[in-house]
Protein backbone atom coordinates (compact mmCIF):
# COMPACT_ATOMS: atom_id res chain seq x y z
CA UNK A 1 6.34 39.90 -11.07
CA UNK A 2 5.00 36.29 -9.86
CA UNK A 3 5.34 33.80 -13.01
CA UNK A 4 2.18 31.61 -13.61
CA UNK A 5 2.13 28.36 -12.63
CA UNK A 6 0.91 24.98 -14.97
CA UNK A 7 0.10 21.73 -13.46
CA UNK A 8 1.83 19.50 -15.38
CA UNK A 9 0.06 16.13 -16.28
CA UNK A 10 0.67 12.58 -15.17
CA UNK A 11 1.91 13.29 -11.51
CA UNK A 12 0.27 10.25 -10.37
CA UNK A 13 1.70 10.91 -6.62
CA UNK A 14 3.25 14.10 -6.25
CA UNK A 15 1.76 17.57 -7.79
CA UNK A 16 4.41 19.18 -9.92
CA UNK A 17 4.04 22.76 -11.72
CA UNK A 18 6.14 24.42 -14.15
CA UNK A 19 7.30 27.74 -13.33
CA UNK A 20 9.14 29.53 -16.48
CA UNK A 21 12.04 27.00 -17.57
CA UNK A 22 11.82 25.49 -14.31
CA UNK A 23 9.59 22.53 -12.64
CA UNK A 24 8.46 22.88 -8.74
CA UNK A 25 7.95 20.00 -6.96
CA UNK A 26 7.32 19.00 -3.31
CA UNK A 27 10.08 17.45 -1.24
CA UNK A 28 11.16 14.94 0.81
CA UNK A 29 13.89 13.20 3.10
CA UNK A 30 15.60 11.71 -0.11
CA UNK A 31 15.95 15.07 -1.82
CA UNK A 32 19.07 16.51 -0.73
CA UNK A 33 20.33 13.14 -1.96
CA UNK A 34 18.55 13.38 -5.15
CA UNK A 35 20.10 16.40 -5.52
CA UNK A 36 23.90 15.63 -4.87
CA UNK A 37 22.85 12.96 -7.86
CA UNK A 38 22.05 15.19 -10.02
CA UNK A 39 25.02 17.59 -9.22
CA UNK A 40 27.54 14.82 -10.23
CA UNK A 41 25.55 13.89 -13.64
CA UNK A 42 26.05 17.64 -14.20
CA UNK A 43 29.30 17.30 -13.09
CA UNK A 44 29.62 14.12 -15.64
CA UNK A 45 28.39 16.00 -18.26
CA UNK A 46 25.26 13.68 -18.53
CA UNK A 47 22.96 15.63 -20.21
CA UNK A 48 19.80 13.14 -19.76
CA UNK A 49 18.87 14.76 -16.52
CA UNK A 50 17.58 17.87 -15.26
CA UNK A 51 19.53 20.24 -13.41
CA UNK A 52 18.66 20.87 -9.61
CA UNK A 53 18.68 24.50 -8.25
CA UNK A 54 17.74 24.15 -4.73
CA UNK A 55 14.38 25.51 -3.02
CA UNK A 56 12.02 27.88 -4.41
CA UNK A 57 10.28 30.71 -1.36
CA UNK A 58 7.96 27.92 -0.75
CA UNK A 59 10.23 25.06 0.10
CA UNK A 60 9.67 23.13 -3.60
CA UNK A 61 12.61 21.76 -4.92
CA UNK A 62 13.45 24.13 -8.28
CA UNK A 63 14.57 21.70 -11.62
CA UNK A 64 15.34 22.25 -14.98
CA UNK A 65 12.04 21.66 -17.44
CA UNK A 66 13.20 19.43 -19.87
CA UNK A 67 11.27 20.21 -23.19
CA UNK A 68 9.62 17.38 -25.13
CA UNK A 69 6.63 14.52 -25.13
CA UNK A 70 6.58 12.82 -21.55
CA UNK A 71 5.58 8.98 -22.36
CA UNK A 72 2.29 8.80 -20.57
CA UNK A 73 -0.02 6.45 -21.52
CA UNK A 74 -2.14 4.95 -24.35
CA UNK A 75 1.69 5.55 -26.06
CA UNK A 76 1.88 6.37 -29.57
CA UNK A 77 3.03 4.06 -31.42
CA UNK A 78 6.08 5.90 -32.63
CA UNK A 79 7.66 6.12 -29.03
CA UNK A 80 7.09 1.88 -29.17
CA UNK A 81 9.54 1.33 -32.50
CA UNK A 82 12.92 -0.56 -32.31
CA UNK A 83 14.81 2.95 -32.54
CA UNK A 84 13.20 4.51 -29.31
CA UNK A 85 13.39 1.16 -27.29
CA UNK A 86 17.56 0.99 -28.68
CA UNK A 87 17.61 4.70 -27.36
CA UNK A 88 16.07 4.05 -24.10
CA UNK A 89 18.32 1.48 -23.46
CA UNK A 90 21.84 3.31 -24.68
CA UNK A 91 20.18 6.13 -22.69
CA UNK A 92 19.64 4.36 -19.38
CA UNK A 93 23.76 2.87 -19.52
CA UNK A 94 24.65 6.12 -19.99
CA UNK A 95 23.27 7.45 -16.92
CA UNK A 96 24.42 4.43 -15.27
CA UNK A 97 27.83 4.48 -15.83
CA UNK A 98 27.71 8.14 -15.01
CA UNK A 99 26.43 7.10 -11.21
CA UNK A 100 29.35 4.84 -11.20
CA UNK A 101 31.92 6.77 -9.42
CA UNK A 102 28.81 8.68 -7.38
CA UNK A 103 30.09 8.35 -3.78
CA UNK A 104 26.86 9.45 -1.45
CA UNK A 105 26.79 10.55 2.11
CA UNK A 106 27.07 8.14 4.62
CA UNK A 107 23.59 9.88 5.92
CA UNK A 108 22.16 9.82 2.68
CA UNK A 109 18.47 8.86 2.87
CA UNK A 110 16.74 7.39 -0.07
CA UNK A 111 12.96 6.89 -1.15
CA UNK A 112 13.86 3.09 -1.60
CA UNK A 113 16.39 1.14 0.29
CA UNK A 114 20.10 0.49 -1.41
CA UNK A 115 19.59 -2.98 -3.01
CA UNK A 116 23.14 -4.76 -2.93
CA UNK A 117 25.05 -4.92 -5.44
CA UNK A 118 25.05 -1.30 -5.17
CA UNK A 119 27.07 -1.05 -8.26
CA UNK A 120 25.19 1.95 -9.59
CA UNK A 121 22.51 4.81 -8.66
CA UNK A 122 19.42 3.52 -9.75
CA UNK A 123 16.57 6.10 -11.12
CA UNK A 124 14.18 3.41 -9.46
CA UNK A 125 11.19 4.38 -11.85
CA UNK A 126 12.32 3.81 -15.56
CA UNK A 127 9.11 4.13 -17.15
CA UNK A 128 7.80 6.25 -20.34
CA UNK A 129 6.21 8.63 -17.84
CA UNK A 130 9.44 9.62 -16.20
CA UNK A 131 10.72 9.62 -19.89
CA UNK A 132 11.03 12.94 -22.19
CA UNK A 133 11.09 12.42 -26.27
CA UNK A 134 11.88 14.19 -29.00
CA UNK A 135 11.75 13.34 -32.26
CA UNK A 136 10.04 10.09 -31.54
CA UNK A 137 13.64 9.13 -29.34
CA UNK A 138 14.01 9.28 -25.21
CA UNK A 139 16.41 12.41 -24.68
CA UNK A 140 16.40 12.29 -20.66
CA UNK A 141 14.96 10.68 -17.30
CA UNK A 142 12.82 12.85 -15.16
CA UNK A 143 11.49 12.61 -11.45
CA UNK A 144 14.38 10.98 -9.73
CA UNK A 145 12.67 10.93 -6.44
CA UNK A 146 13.10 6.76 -6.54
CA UNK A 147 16.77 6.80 -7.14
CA UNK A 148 18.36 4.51 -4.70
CA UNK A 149 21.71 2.52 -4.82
CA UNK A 150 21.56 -0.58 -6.18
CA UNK A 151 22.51 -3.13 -9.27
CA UNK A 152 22.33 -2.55 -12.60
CA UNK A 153 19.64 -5.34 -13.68
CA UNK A 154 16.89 -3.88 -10.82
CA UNK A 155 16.65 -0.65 -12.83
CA UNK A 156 16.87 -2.93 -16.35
CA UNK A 157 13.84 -5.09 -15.23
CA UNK A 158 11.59 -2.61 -14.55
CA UNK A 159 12.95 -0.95 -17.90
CA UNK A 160 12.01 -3.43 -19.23
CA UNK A 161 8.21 -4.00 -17.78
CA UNK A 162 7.77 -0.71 -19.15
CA UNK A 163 9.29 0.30 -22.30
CA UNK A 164 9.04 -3.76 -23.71
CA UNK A 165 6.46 -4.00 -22.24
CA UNK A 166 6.44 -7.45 -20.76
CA UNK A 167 2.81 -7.26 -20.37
CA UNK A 168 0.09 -9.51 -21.00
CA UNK A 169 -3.93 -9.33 -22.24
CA UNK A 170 -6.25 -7.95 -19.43
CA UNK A 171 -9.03 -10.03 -19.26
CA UNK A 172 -10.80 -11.38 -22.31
CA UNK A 173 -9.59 -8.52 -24.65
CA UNK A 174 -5.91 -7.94 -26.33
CA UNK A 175 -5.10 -5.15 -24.32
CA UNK A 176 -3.04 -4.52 -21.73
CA UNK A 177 -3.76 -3.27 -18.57
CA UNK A 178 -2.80 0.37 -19.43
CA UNK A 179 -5.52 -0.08 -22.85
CA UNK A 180 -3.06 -0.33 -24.92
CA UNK A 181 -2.30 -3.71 -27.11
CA UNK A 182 -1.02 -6.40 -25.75
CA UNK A 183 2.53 -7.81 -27.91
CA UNK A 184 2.77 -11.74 -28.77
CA UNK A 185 5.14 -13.09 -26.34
CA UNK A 186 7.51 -13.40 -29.45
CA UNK A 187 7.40 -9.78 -29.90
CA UNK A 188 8.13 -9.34 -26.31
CA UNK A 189 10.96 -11.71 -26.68
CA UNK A 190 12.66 -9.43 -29.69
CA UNK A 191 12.57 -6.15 -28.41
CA UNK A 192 13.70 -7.69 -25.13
CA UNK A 193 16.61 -8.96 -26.83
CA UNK A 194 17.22 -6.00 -28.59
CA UNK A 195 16.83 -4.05 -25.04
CA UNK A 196 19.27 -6.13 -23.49
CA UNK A 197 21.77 -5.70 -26.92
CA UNK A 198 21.74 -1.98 -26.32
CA UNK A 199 22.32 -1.92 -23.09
CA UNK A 200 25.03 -4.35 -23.33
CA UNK A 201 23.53 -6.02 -20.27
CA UNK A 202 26.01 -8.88 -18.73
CA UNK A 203 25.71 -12.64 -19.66
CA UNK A 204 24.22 -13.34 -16.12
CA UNK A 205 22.17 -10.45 -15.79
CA UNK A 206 20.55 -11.58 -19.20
CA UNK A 207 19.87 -14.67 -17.79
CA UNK A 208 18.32 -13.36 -14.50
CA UNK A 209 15.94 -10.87 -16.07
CA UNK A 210 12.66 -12.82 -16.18
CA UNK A 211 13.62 -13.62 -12.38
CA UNK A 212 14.12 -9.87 -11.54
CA UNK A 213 11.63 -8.68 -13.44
CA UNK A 214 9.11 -10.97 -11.09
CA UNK A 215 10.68 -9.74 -7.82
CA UNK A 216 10.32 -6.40 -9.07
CA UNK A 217 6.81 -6.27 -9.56
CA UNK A 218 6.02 -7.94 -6.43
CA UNK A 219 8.49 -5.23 -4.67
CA UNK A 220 6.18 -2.65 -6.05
CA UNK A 221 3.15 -4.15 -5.19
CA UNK A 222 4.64 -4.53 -1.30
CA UNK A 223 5.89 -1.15 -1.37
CA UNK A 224 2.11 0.04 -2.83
CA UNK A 225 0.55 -2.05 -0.14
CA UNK A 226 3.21 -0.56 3.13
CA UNK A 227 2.36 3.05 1.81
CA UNK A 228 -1.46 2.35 1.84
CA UNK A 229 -1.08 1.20 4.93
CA UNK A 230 0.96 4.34 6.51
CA UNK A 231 -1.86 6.61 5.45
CA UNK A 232 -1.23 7.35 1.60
CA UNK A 233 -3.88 8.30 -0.64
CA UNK A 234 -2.55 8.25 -3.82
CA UNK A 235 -1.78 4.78 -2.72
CA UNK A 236 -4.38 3.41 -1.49
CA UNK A 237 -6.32 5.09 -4.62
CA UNK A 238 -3.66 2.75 -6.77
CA UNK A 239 -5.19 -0.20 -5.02
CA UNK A 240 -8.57 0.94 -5.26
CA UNK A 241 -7.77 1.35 -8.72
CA UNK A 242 -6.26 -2.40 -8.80
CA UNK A 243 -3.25 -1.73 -9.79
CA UNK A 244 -1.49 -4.20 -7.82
CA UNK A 245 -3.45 -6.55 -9.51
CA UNK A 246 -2.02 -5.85 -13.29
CA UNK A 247 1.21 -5.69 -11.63
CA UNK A 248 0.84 -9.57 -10.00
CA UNK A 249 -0.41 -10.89 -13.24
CA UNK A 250 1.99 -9.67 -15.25
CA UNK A 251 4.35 -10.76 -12.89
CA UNK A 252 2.86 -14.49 -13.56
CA UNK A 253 2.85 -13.67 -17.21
CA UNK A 254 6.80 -13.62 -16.85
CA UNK A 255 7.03 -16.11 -15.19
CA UNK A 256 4.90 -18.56 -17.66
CA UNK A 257 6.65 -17.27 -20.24
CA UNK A 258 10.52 -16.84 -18.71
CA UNK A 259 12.40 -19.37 -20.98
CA UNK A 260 11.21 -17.78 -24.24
CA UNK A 261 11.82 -14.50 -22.13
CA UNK A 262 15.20 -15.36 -21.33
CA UNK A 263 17.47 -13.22 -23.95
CA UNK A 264 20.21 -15.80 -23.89
């Protein structure tokens, strides 16, 4: 007997169904990579992941579905307190130092390029869509397409960006870009310290976040931009959309701000 399939919500690129206990999704040159990942955070005993079971009859990759509330936005504002942001950060060392001692294949291909220092796997998309709750608290990472090697503070920026969020008043209103309301950069300041205290992020990492939080952003808009350009739709609907734009002025909103931003 076939099992009925449910679009799942907030697949802003890719369409993704849930089948059962399990979540179809298409593929790509990066998955068998994706998948040895996830093999060796199973291995780990990392339990913030989903499990990868190979291909379903029609070629989808065949994951775990990781019950909970998926982060998408306007957030309520219980997934925004102190305790979920601590969590999130905890969370996202944990599956860090679980990469660690990952060793890939030297023919591994990757959505993104490795980034040196590769000192860890990257997820590449640490966001409160690709994040499931429970209880109010992030329990595990989803949709690890983006993971790429790379350092440690590339995945904590973008962390940041999004579960802070370092993000500033779109146009004349006090809300973000996403609707939602826009923090005093003091606030922003405090829960980024209190990020970077959970995470136990490195003196000079701390001090290079603002920076590579900046290059980040304008990363993503390039990368937005190149895929556009190579015939994407979702992309080019993202620029259509202007997201690149919220992206580049929050990026300057960093930037203006950095030295209160900097969680010395």
């Amino acid at each position: 007997m076939t099992q009925r399939e449910e679009i799942l919500t907030g697949g802003g690129v890719n369409e993704v169904v849930r089948v059962g206990a399990t979540v179809r999704r298409p593929v790509g040159p990066w998955t068998p990579a994706v998948h040895g990942l996830l093999g060796h955070l199973a291995a780990r005993g990392f339990t913030g992941a989903p499990r990868a079971h190979g291909l379903d009859e029609r070629g989808r990759e065949i994951l775990d579905f990781v019950p909970g509330v998926v982060g998408h936005h306007p957030m309520p504002g219980h997934l925004r307190s102190d305790g979920a942001l601590r969590r999130l950060a905890t969370l996202l060392r944990e599956y860090h130092d679980a990469t660690a001692g990952h060793t890939p294949a030297d023919d591994a291909t990757w959505y993104f390029p490795a980034r040196e220092p590769a000192e860890v796997i990257c997820h590449g998309d640490v966001a409160p869509y690709n994040c499931v709750f429970r209880d109010g608290l992030p329990v595990a990472f989803i949709d690890f397409d983006t993971a790429h090697p790379g350092p440690r503070l590339w995945d904590v920026a973008y962390a940041a960006y999004r579960f802070v969020p370092l993000t500033c008043a779109a146009g004349d209103g006090d809300v973000d870009g996403n609707g939602e309301a826009a923090l005093p950069v003091t606030e922003q300041a405090r829960r980024l310290r209190l990020l970077c205290d959970a995470y136990d992020l490195a003196p000079g990492d701390r001090r290079a976040l603002p920076e590579a939080v900046v290059e980040r952003l304008h990363a993503l808009v390039a990368f937005m931009r190149e895929r556009a350009a190579a015939g994407s739709a979702a992309f080019a609907g993202h620029l259509a959309d202007g997201h690149h734009e919220l992206y580049l002025r929050d990026a300057r909103h960093v930037t203006a701000h950095a030295g209160l931003l900097r969680p010395d």
